[in-house]
Protein backbone atom coordinates (compact mmCIF):
# COMPACT_ATOMS: atom_id res chain seq x y z
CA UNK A 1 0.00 0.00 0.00
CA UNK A 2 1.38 4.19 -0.20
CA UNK A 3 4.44 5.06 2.18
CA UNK A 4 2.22 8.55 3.76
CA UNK A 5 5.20 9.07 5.98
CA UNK A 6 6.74 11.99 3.88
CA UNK A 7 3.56 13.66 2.96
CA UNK A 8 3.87 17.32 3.31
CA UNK A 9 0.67 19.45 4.19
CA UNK A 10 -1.36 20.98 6.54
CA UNK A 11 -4.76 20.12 6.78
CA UNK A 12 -7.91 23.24 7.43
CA UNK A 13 -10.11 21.61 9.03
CA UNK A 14 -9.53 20.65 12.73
CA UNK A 15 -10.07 16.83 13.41
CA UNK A 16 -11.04 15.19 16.92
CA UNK A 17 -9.08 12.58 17.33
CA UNK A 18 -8.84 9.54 20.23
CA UNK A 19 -5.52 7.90 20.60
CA UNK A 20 -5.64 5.13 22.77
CA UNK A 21 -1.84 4.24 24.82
CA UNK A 22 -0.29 1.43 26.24
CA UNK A 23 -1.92 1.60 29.87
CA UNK A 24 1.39 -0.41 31.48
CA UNK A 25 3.61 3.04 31.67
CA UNK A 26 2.98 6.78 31.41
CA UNK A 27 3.51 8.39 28.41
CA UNK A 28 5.99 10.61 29.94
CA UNK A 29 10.01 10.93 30.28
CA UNK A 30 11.74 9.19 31.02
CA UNK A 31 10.74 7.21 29.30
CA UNK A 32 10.16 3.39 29.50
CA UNK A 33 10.66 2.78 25.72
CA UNK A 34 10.34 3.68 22.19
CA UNK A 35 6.75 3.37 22.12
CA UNK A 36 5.73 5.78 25.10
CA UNK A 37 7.93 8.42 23.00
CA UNK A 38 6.38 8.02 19.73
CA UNK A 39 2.78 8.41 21.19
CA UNK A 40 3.66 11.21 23.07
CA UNK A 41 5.18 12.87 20.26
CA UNK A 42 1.96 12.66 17.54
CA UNK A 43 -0.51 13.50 20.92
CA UNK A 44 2.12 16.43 21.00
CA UNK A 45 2.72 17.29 16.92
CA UNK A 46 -1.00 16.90 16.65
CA UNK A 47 -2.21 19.65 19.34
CA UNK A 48 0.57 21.90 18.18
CA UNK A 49 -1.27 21.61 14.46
CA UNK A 50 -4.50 22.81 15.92
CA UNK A 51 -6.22 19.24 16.58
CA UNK A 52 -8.31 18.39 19.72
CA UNK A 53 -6.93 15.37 20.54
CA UNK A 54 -7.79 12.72 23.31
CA UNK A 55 -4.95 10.43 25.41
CA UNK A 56 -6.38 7.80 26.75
CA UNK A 57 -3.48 6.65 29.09
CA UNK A 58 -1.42 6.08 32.21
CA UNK A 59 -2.49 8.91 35.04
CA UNK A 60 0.85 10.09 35.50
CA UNK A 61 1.14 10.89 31.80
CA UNK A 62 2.41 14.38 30.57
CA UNK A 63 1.44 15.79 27.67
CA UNK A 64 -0.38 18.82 25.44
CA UNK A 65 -3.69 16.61 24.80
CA UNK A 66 -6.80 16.08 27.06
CA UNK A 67 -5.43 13.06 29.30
CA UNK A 68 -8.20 10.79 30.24
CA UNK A 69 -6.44 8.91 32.76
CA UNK A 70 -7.21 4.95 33.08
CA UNK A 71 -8.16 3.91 36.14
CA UNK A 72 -5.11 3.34 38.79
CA UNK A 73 -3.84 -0.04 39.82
CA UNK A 74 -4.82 0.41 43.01
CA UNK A 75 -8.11 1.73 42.27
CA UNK A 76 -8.18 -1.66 40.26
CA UNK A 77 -7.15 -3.66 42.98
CA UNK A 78 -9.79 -2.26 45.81
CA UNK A 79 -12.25 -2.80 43.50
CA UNK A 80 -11.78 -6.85 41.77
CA UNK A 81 -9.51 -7.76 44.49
CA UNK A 82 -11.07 -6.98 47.83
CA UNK A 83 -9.28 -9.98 48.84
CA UNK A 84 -5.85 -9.95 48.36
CA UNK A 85 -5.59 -13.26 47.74
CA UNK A 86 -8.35 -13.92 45.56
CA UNK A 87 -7.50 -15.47 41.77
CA UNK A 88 -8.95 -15.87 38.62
CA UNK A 89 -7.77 -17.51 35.59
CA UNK A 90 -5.84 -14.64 34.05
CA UNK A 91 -3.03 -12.66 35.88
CA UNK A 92 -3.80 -9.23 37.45
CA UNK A 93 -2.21 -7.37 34.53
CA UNK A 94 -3.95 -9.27 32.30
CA UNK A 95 -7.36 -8.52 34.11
CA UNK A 96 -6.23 -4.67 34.49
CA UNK A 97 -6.16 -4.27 30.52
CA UNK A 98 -8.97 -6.05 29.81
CA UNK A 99 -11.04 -3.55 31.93
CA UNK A 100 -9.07 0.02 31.27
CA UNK A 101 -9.48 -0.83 27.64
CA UNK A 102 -12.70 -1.85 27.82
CA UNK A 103 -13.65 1.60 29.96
CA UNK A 104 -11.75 3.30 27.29
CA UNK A 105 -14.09 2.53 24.17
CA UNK A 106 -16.74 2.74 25.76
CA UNK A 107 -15.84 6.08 26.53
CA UNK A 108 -14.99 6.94 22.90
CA UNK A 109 -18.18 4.96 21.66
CA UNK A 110 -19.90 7.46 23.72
CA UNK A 111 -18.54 10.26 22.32
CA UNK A 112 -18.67 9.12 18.73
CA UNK A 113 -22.47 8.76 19.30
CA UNK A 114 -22.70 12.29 20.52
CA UNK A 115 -20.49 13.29 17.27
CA UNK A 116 -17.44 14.37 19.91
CA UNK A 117 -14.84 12.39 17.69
CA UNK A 118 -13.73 11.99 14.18
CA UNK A 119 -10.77 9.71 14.51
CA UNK A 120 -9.63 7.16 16.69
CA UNK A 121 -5.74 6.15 16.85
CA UNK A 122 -4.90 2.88 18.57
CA UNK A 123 -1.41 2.29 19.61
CA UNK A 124 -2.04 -0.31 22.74
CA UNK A 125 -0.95 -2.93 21.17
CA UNK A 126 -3.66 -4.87 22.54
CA UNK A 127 -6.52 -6.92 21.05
CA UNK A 128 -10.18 -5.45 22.94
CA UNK A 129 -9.57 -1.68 21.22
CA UNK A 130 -8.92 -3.44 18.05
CA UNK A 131 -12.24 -5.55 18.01
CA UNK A 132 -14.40 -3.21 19.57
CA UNK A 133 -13.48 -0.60 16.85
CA UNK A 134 -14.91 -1.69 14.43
CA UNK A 135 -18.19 0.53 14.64
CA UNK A 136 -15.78 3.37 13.42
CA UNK A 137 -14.94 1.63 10.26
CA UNK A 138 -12.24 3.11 8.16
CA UNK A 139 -12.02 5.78 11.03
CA UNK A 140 -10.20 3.63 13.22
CA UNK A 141 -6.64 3.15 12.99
CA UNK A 142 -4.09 0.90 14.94
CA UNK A 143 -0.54 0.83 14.27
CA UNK A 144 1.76 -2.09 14.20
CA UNK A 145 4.56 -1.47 16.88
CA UNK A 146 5.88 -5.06 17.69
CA UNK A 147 6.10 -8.01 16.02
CA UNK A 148 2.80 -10.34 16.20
CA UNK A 149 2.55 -11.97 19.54
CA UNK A 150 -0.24 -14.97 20.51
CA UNK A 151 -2.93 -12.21 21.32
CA UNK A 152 -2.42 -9.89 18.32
CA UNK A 153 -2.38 -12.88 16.44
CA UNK A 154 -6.06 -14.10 17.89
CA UNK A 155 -7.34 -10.37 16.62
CA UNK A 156 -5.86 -10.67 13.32
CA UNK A 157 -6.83 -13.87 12.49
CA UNK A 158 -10.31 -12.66 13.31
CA UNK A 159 -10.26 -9.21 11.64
CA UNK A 160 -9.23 -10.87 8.54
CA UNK A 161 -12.40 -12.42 7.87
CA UNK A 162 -13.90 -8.77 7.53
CA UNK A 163 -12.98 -5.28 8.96
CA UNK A 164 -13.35 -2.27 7.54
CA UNK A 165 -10.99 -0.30 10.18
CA UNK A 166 -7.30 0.31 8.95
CA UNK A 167 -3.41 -0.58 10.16
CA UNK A 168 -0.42 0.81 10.05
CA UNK A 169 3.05 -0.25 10.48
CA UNK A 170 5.91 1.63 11.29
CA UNK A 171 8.21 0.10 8.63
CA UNK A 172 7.78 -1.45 5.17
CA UNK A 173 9.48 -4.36 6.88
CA UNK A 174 6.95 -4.22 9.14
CA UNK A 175 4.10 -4.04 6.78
CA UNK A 176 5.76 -7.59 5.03
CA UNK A 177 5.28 -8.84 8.56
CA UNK A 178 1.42 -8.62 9.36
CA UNK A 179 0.50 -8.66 5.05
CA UNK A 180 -1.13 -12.40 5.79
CA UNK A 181 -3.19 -11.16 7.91
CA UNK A 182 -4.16 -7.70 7.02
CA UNK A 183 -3.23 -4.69 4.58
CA UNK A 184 -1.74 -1.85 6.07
CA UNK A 185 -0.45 1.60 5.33
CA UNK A 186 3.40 2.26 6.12
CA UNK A 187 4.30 5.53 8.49
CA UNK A 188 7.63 5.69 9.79
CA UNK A 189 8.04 6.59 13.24
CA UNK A 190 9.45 10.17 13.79
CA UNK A 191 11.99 11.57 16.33
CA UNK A 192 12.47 15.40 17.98
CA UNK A 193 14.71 15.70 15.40
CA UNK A 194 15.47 19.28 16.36
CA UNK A 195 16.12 18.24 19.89
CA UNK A 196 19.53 16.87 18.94
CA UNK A 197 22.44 18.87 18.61
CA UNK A 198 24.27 17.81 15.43
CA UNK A 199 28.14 17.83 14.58
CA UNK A 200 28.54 18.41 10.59
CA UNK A 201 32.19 18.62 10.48
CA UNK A 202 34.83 15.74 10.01
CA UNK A 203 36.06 13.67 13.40
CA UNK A 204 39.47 13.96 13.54
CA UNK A 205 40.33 11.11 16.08
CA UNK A 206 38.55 7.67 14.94
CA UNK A 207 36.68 6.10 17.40
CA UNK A 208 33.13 4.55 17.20
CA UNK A 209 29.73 4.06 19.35
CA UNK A 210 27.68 1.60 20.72
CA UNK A 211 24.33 2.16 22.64
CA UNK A 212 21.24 0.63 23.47
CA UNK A 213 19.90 -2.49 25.79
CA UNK A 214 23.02 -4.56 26.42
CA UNK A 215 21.53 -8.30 25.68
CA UNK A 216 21.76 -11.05 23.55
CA UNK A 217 19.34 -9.83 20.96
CA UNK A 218 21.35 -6.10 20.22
CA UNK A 219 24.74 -7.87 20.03
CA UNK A 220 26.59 -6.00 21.74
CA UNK A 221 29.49 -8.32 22.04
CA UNK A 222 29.33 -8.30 17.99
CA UNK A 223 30.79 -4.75 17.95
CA UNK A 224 33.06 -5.33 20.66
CA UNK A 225 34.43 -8.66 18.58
CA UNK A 226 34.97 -6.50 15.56
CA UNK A 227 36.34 -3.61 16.64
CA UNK A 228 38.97 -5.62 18.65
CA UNK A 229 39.66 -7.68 15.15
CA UNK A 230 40.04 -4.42 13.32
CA UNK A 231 41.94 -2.25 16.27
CA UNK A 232 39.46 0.69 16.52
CA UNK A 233 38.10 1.98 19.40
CA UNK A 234 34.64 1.56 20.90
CA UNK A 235 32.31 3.72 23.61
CA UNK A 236 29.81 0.98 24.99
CA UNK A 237 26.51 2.56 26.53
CA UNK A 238 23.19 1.33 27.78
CA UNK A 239 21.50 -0.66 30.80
CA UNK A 240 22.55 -3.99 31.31
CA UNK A 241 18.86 -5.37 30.17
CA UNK A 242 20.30 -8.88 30.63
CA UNK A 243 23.10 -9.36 33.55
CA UNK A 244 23.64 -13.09 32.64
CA UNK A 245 23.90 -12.02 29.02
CA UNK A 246 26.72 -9.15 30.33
CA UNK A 247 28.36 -11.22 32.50
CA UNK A 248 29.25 -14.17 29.87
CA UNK A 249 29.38 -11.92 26.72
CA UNK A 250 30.64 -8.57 27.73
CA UNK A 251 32.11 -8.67 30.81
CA UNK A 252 35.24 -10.89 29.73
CA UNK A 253 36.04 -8.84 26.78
CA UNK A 254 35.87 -5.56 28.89
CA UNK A 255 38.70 -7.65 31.50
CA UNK A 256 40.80 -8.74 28.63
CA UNK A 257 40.81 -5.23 26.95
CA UNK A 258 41.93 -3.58 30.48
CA UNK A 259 44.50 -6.02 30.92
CA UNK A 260 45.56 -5.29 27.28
CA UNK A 261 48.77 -2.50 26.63
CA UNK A 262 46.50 -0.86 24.04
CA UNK A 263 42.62 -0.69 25.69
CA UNK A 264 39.75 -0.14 22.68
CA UNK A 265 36.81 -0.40 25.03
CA UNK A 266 35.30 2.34 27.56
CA UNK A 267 31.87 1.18 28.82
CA UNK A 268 30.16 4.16 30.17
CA UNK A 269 27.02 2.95 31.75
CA UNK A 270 23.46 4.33 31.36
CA UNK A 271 23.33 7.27 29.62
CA UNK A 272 20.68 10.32 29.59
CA UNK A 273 19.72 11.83 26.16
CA UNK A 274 21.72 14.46 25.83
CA UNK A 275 24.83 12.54 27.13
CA UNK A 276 23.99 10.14 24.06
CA UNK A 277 23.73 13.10 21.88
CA UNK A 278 26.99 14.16 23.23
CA UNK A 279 28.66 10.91 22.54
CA UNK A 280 27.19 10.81 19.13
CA UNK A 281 28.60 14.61 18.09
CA UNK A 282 32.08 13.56 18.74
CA UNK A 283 32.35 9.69 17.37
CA UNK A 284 32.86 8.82 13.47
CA UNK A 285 29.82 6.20 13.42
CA UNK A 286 27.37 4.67 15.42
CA UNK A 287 27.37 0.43 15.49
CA UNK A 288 24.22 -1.25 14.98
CA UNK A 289 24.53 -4.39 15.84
CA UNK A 290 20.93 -6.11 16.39
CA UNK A 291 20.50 -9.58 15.03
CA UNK A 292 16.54 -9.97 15.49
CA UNK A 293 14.55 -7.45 12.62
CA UNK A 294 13.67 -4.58 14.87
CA UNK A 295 10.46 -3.09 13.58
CA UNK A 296 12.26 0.40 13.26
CA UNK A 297 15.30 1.08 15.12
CA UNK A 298 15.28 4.60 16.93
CA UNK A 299 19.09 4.67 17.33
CA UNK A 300 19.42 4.85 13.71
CA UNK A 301 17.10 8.20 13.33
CA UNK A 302 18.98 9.14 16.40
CA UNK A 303 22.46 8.92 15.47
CA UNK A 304 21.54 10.47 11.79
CA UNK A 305 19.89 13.14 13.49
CA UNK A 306 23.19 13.93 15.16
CA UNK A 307 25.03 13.67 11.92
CA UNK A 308 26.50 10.83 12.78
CA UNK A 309 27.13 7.97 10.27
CA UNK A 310 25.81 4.03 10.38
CA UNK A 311 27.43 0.75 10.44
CA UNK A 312 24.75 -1.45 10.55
CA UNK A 313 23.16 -4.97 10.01
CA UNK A 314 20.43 -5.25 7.57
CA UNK A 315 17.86 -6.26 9.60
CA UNK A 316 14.31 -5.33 10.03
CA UNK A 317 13.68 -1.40 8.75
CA UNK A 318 17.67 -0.54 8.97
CA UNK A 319 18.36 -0.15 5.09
CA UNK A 320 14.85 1.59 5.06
CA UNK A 321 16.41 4.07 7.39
CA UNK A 322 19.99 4.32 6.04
CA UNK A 323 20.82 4.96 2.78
CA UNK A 324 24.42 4.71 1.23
CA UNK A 325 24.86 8.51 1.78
CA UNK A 326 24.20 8.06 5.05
CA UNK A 327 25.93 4.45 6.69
CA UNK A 328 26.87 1.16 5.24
CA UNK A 329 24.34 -1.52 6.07
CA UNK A 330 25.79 -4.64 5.81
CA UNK A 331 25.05 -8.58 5.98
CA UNK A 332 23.78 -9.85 9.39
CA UNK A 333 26.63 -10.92 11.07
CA UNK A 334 29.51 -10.62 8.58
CA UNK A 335 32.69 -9.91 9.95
CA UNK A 336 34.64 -9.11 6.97
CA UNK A 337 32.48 -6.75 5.58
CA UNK A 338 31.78 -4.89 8.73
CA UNK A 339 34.98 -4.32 9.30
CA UNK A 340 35.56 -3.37 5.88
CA UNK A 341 33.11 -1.02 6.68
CA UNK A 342 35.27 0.79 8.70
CA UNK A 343 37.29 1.98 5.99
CA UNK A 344 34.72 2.91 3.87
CA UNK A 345 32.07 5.01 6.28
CA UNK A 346 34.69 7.40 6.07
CA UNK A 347 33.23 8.93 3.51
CA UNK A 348 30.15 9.47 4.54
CA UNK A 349 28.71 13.29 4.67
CA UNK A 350 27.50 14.25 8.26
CA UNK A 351 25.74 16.72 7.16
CA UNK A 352 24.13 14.41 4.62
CA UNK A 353 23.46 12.33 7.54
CA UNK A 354 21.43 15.33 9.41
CA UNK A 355 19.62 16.07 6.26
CA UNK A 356 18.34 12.88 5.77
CA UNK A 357 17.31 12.93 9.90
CA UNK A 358 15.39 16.37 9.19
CA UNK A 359 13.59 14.78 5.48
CA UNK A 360 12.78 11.30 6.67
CA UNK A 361 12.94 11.12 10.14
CA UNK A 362 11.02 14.13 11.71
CA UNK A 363 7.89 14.24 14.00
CA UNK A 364 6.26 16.61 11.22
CA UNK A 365 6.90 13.97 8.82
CA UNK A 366 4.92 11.05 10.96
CA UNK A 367 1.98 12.77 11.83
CA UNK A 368 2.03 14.59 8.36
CA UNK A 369 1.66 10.75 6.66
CA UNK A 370 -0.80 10.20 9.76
CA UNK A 371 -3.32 13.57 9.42
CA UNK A 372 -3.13 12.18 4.99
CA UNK A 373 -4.63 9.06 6.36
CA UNK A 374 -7.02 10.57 8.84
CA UNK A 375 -8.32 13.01 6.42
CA UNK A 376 -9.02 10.52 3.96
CA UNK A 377 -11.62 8.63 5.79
CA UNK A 378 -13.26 11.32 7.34
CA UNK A 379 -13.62 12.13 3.54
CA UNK A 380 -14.79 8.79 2.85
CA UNK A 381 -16.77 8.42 5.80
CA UNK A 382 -18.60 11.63 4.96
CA UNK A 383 -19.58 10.88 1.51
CA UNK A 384 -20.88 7.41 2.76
CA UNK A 385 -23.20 9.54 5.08
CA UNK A 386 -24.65 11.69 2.53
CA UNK A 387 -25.10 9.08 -0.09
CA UNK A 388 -26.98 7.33 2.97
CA UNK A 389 -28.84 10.50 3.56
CA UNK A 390 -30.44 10.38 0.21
CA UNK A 391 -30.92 6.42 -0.14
C-alpha cells in the first residue's frame, strides 16, 4: 500500500481525534521505551497543528492533549480484588487491561455517538480496542509497533475475515510482517529531530559508538568482537537489560581489553539523552549491531539526526532508514564486511546524515503521513453519510 510518511501538508479543518496508549507506563520521560515516546510525540505534533486530541493513558502521563487517565492499579485492585488473595484464571495485569481498555471505548463509543470524535488512533498494542473498533470503520486506525505476539495474532486472524478499520506499520518491513493477515499503510516513526544537537564537520580522532539495551538480541558483544579484530576503538553505553547475558558476553572482553597494553573499550554505563547526543557529536559512526529485525530502530534516526554515520546490520527497517549517503548496512553478522566497513564510512557526509534525519525522520513527517490518512476517511466516511442521507 502508499508510504504517507513523507507527505507534506497541513490540513484546514480541525479533526477530533482519540488515541488510545499502552496503559502499562505513562507516556511521559523518562521514558520506558520507544513506544511511550512516539505516542507522546503525535498526541504532541498533533495539538501543536491545531487538533483536539484525546490520550487515553497512564495517570501520570504528561502531555499537550486532554489526558483521560485509566483507572489506577490500586483503584483496580480495591475494586476486583477486595481480597488480596483472591484469583482468577488470568493474571492481574492481564485482568487490568482487559477492563481500562474496555472503559476506554466505551468512553470513545460514547462520544462518537454524541459526534465528539472523528478519529480514533490505537497504539495499545492490545486486542479489545482493536475488536471493539470496528463501529468506526475506516475511522479507526491501529498501528503495528511489535512483532505479532499470541494475542495480536487471535485479533488478526479474526479481523481478517472482515474489517473495515485500517493498520499501520511503522516500517515497510513491518508491513511484510502482518501482510497475511491484514493490509496496512506504512508511516515511519518520527523523532524530535530538532532536539539533537548535530556535529557536521569531520572527526578527527577515529573512534566509534555503541548504545542501546546490552543483551543477547542487540549484540553488543558483535561490535566489541569487531572492533577488537580491526583495532578501533569503541564507547559501549546502555542498561545492562540482561546481567547473565553481560556477565558471559561482555564482561570478559571488557577484563581482557583492560589487561591489554593498548585498551579499545570504555563502557560508560546508562546514559541520559543528551549525554547520548553528546557521545554521538564527537564519534565517526554509530554500530548497529541487532541480530533480530527490529520493527524500526530509533538509534538509527537518532544517530543520523546527530550527523553521525551508520554501520549497521540489515535487519528489520535498517536499510529503510539508512541509505548509502548516510551508513553502510551490511550482511547480518559478517565480519569481513563490517569491518571493511570501517574503511569505507569514512566517507560518509554528516551533514548528509542530518539532512536525511530532518527529510525522513522528523515528527512533522509522521503525523504529516498520519493527518493524509485521517483526512481521507473522514472524507470517505462523509460521503458514505450523505449518499446514505439520500438512499
Amino acid at each position: 500500500m502508499t508510504d504517507y510518511s513523507h507527505a507534506s501538508t497541513k490540513y484546514a479543518p480541525v479533526l477530533r481525534i482519540a488515541v488510545i496508549a499502552h496503559s502499562l507506563y505513562p507516556i511521559a520521560q523518562p521514558y520506558a521505551g520507544g513506544l511511550e515516546m512516539i505516542t507522546q510525540l503525535i498526541c504532541d505534533e498533533l495539538v501543536a497543528q491545531g487538533h483536539e486530541v484525546l490520550l487515553y493513558a497512564h495517570s501520570d502521563s504528561q502531555t499537550s492533549a486532554t489526558l483521560v487517565p485509566f483507572m489506577s492499579r490500586d483503584a483496580f485492585d480495591k475494586m476486583v480484588y477486595p481480597d488480596e488473595h483472591d484469583s482468577v484464571g488470568m493474571s492481574r495485569e492481564e485482568l487490568y487491561q482487559y477492563l481500562v481498555y474496555q472503559q476506554a471505548m466505551r468512553d470513545i463509543i460514547r462520544r462518537n455517538e454524541q459526534g465528539m470524535i472523528d478519529v480514533v488512533h490505537n497504539h495499545s498494542l492490545h486486542h479489545i480496542p482493536m475488536m471493539m473498533g470496528q463501529a468506526f470503520g475506516a475511522r479507526f486506525f491501529t498501528t503495528f509497533h511489535t512483532p505479532i505476539f499470541p494475542q495480536l495474532r487471535l485479533a488478526l486472524l479474526t479481523l481478517r475475515l472482515g474489517t473495515q478499520t485500517q493498520f499501520t506499520a511503522i516500517s515497510g518491513h513491518q508491513q511484510q510482517l502482518f501482510e497475511e493477515f491484514v493490509p496496512s499503510h506504512v508511516v515511519y516513526n518520527g523523532i524530535d529531530v530538532q532536539s539533537f544537537n548535530a556535529n557536521t564537520n569531520p572527526i578527527d580522532d577515529e573512534v566509534y559508538f555503541w548504545y542501546g539495551r546490552i543483551c543477547i538480541e542487540k549484540g553488543t558483544h558483535l561490535a566489541m568482537e569487531y572492533c577488537k579484530a580491526a583495532g578501533k576503538r569503541l564507547i559501549i553505553a546502555g542498561p545492562k537489560s540482561s546481567e547473565e547475558y553481560f556477565n558471559d558476553y561482555v564482561a570478559p572482553l571488557l577484563e581482557a581489553d583492560k589487561n591489554s597494553d593498548a585498551p579499545l573499550f570504555d563502557y560508560v554505563g546508562h546514559l541520559s539523552k543528551d549525554q547520548i547526543n553528546e557521545q554521538l557529536s564527537q564519534v565517526t559512526a554509530m554500530l548497529f549491531t541487532s541480530t533480530w529485525d527490529e520493527p524500526y530502530g530509533l538509534t538509527l534516526a537518532e544517530s543520523l539526526a546527530c550527523g553521525t554515520p551508520v554501520i549497521g546490520f540489515d535487519v528489520g527497517a535498517s536499510a529503510e532508514i539508512v541509505t548509502p549517503k548516510t551508513g553502510v548496512i551490511v550482511p547480518k553478522m559478517d565480519k569481513e564486511a563490517f569491518i571493511q566497513a570501517f574503511a569505507d564510512v569514512q566517507y560518509i557526509s554528516r551533514a548528509a546524515c542530518r539532512a536525511r534525519a530532518e527529510q525522513f525522520c522528523s515528527v512533522a513527517a509522521m503525523v504529516d503521513g498520519y493527518l493524509r490518512l485521517y483526512e481521507q476517511a473522514v472524507a470517505v466516511d462523509d460521503s458514505d453519510s450523505i449518499q446514505e442521507a439520500f438512499v
